[in-house]
C-alpha atoms as a PDB file:
ATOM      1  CA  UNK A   1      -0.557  31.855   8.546  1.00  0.00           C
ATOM      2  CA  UNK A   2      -2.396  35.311   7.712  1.00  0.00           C
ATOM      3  CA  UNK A   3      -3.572  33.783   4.631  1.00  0.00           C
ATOM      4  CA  UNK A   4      -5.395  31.381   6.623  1.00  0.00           C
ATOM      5  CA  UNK A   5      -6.391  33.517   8.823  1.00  0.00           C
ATOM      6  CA  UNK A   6      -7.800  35.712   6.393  1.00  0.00           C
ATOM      7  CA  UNK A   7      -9.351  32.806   4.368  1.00  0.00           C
ATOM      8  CA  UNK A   8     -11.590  31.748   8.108  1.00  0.00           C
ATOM      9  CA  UNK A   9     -12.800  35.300   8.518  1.00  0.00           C
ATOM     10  CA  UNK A  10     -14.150  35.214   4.837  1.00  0.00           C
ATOM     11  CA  UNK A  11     -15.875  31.831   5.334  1.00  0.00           C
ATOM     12  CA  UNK A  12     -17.352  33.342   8.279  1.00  0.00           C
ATOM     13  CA  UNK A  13     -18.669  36.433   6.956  1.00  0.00           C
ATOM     14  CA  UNK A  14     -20.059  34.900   3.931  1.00  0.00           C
ATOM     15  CA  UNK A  15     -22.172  32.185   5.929  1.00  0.00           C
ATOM     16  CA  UNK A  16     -23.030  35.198   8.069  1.00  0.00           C
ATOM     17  CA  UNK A  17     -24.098  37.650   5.342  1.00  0.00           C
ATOM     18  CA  UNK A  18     -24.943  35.134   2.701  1.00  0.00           C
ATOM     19  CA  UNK A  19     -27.746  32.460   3.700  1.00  0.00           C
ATOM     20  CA  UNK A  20     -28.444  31.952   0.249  1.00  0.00           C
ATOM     21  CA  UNK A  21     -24.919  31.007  -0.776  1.00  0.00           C
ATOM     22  CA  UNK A  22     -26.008  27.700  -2.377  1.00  0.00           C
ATOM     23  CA  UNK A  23     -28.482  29.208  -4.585  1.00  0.00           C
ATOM     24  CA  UNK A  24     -26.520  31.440  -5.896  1.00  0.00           C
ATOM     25  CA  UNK A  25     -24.667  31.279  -9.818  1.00  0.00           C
ATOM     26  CA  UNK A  26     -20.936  30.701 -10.156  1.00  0.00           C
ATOM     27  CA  UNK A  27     -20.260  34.366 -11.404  1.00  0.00           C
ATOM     28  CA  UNK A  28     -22.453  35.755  -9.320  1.00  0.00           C
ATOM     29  CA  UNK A  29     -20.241  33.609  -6.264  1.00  0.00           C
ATOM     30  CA  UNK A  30     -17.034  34.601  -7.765  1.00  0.00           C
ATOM     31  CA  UNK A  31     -18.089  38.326  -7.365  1.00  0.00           C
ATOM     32  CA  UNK A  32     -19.039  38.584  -3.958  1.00  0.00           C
ATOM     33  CA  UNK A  33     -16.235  36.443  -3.128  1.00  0.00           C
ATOM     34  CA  UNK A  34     -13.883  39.082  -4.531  1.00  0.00           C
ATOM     35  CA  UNK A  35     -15.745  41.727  -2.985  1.00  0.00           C
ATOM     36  CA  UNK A  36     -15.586  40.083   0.351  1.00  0.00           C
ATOM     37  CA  UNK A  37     -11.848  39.596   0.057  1.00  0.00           C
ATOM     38  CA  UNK A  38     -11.284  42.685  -1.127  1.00  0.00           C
ATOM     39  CA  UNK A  39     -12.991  43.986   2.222  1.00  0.00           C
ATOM     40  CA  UNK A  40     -10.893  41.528   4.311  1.00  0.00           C
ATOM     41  CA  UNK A  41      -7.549  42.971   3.062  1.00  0.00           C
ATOM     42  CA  UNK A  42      -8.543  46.277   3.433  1.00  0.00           C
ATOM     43  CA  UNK A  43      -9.200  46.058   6.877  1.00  0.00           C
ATOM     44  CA  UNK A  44      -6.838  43.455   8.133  1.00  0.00           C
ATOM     45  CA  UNK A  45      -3.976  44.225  10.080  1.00  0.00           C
ATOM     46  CA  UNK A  46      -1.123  41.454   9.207  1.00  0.00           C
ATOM     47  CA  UNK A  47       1.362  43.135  12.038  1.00  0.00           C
ATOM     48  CA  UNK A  48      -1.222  41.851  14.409  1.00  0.00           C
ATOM     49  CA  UNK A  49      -1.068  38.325  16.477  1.00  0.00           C
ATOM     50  CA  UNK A  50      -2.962  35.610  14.929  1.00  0.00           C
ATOM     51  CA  UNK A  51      -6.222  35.077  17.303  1.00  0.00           C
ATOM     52  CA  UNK A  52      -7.683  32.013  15.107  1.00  0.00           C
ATOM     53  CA  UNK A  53      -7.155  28.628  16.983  1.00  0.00           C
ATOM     54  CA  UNK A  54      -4.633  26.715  15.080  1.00  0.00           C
ATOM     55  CA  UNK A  55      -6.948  23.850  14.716  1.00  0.00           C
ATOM     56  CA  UNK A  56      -9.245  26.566  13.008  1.00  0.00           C
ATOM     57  CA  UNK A  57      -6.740  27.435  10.738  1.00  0.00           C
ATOM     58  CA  UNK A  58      -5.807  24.218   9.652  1.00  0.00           C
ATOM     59  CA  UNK A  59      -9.417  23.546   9.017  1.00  0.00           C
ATOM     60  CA  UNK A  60      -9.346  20.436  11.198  1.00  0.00           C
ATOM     61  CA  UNK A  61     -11.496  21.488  14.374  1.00  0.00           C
ATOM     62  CA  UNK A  62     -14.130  19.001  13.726  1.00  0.00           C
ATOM     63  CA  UNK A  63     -12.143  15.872  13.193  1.00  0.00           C
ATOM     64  CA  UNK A  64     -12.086  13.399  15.089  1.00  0.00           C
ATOM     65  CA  UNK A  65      -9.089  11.377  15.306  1.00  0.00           C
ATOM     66  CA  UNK A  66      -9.272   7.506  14.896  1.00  0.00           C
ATOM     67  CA  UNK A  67      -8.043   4.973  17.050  1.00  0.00           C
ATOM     68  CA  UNK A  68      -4.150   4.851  16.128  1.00  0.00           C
ATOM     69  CA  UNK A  69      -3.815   8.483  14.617  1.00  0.00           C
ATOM     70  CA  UNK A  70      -1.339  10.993  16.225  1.00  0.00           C
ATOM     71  CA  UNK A  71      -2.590  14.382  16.958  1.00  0.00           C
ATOM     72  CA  UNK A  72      -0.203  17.589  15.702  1.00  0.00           C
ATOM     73  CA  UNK A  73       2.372  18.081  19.184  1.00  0.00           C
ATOM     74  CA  UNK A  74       3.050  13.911  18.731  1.00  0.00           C
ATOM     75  CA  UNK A  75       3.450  14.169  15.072  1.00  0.00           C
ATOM     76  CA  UNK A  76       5.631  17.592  15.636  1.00  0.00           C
ATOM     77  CA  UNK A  77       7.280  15.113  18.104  1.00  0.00           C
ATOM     78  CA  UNK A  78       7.799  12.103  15.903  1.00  0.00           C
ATOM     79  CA  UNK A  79       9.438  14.435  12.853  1.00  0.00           C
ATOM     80  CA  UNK A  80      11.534  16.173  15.652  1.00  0.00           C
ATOM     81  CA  UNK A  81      13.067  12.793  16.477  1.00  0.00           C
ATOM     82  CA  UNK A  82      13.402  11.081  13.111  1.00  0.00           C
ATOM     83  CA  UNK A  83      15.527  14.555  11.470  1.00  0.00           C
ATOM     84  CA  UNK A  84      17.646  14.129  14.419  1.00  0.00           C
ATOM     85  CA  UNK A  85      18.227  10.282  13.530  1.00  0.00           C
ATOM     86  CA  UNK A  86      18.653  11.366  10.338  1.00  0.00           C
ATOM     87  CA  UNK A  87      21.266  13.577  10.822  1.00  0.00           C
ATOM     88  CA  UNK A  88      22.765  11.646  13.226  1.00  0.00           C
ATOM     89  CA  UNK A  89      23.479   8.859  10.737  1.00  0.00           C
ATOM     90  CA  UNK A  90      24.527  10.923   8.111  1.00  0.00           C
ATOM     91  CA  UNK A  91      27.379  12.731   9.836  1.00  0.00           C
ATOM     92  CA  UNK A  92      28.848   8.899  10.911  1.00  0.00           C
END
Protein backbone atom coordinates (compact mmCIF):
# COMPACT_ATOMS: atom_id res chain seq x y z
CA UNK A 1 0.00 0.00 0.00
CA UNK A 2 3.11 2.52 0.06
CA UNK A 3 2.78 2.81 -3.54
CA UNK A 4 -0.51 4.22 -3.04
CA UNK A 5 0.34 6.04 -0.51
CA UNK A 6 3.04 7.60 -2.24
CA UNK A 7 0.98 8.04 -5.48
CA UNK A 8 -1.88 10.46 -3.01
CA UNK A 9 0.92 12.58 -1.64
CA UNK A 10 2.09 13.31 -5.31
CA UNK A 11 -1.45 14.17 -6.49
CA UNK A 12 -1.55 16.39 -3.63
CA UNK A 13 1.52 18.25 -4.01
CA UNK A 14 1.13 18.75 -7.62
CA UNK A 15 -2.49 20.37 -7.29
CA UNK A 16 -0.81 22.27 -4.48
CA UNK A 17 2.30 23.52 -6.30
CA UNK A 18 0.96 23.30 -9.79
CA UNK A 19 -2.34 25.44 -10.51
CA UNK A 20 -1.52 25.48 -13.97
CA UNK A 21 -1.33 21.72 -14.42
CA UNK A 22 -3.84 21.68 -17.31
CA UNK A 23 -2.03 24.11 -19.34
CA UNK A 24 0.85 22.61 -19.25
CA UNK A 25 2.62 20.23 -22.42
CA UNK A 26 2.90 16.47 -22.06
CA UNK A 27 6.82 16.58 -21.71
CA UNK A 28 6.83 19.33 -19.84
CA UNK A 29 4.06 17.11 -17.34
CA UNK A 30 6.13 14.08 -17.59
CA UNK A 31 9.12 16.10 -16.13
CA UNK A 32 7.80 17.57 -13.18
CA UNK A 33 6.05 14.46 -12.55
CA UNK A 34 9.40 12.68 -12.31
CA UNK A 35 10.82 15.36 -10.40
CA UNK A 36 8.02 15.28 -7.94
CA UNK A 37 8.37 11.54 -7.51
CA UNK A 38 11.72 11.61 -7.33
CA UNK A 39 11.23 14.06 -4.24
CA UNK A 40 8.55 11.73 -2.75
CA UNK A 41 10.94 8.73 -2.57
CA UNK A 42 13.58 10.57 -1.28
CA UNK A 43 11.87 11.65 1.60
CA UNK A 44 9.45 8.91 2.35
CA UNK A 45 9.87 6.65 5.05
CA UNK A 46 8.24 3.09 3.93
CA UNK A 47 9.04 1.55 7.67
CA UNK A 48 6.47 4.04 8.75
CA UNK A 49 2.50 3.29 9.38
CA UNK A 50 0.36 4.19 6.56
CA UNK A 51 -1.66 7.51 7.74
CA UNK A 52 -3.78 7.81 4.32
CA UNK A 53 -7.48 6.71 4.91
CA UNK A 54 -7.98 3.53 3.09
CA UNK A 55 -10.82 4.96 1.19
CA UNK A 56 -8.10 7.60 0.09
CA UNK A 57 -5.95 5.10 -1.06
CA UNK A 58 -8.23 3.23 -2.99
CA UNK A 59 -9.22 6.42 -4.65
CA UNK A 60 -12.88 5.87 -3.78
CA UNK A 61 -13.61 8.66 -1.04
CA UNK A 62 -16.04 10.44 -3.14
CA UNK A 63 -18.28 7.67 -4.28
CA UNK A 64 -21.26 7.26 -3.45
CA UNK A 65 -22.62 3.91 -3.28
CA UNK A 66 -25.96 3.04 -5.09
CA UNK A 67 -28.89 1.53 -3.78
CA UNK A 68 -27.93 -2.36 -3.74
CA UNK A 69 -24.00 -1.97 -3.72
CA UNK A 70 -21.96 -3.46 -0.78
CA UNK A 71 -19.44 -1.30 0.81
CA UNK A 72 -15.63 -2.94 1.39
CA UNK A 73 -16.14 -4.77 5.32
CA UNK A 74 -19.58 -6.55 3.56
CA UNK A 75 -17.79 -7.40 0.44
CA UNK A 76 -14.56 -8.53 2.70
CA UNK A 77 -17.49 -10.38 4.42
CA UNK A 78 -19.21 -11.96 1.46
CA UNK A 79 -15.59 -13.38 -0.06
CA UNK A 80 -14.79 -14.53 3.58
CA UNK A 81 -17.88 -16.74 3.46
CA UNK A 82 -17.99 -17.98 -0.12
CA UNK A 83 -13.84 -19.37 0.15
CA UNK A 84 -15.03 -21.07 3.16
CA UNK A 85 -18.02 -22.74 1.10
CA UNK A 86 -15.68 -23.33 -1.29
CA UNK A 87 -13.43 -25.20 0.56
CA UNK A 88 -15.87 -26.77 2.38
CA UNK A 89 -17.23 -28.53 -0.71
CA UNK A 90 -14.13 -29.39 -2.09
CA UNK A 91 -12.70 -31.40 0.79
CA UNK A 92 -16.31 -33.63 0.72
Amino acid sequence: MHHKNIKAIIKKQLKTNYRDWNRLKKREKRELAKKVLAEVVADYDFSKEIETDKLDLLGIKQQELTSGMMNLEEMARFIEDNENDVYSSLIR
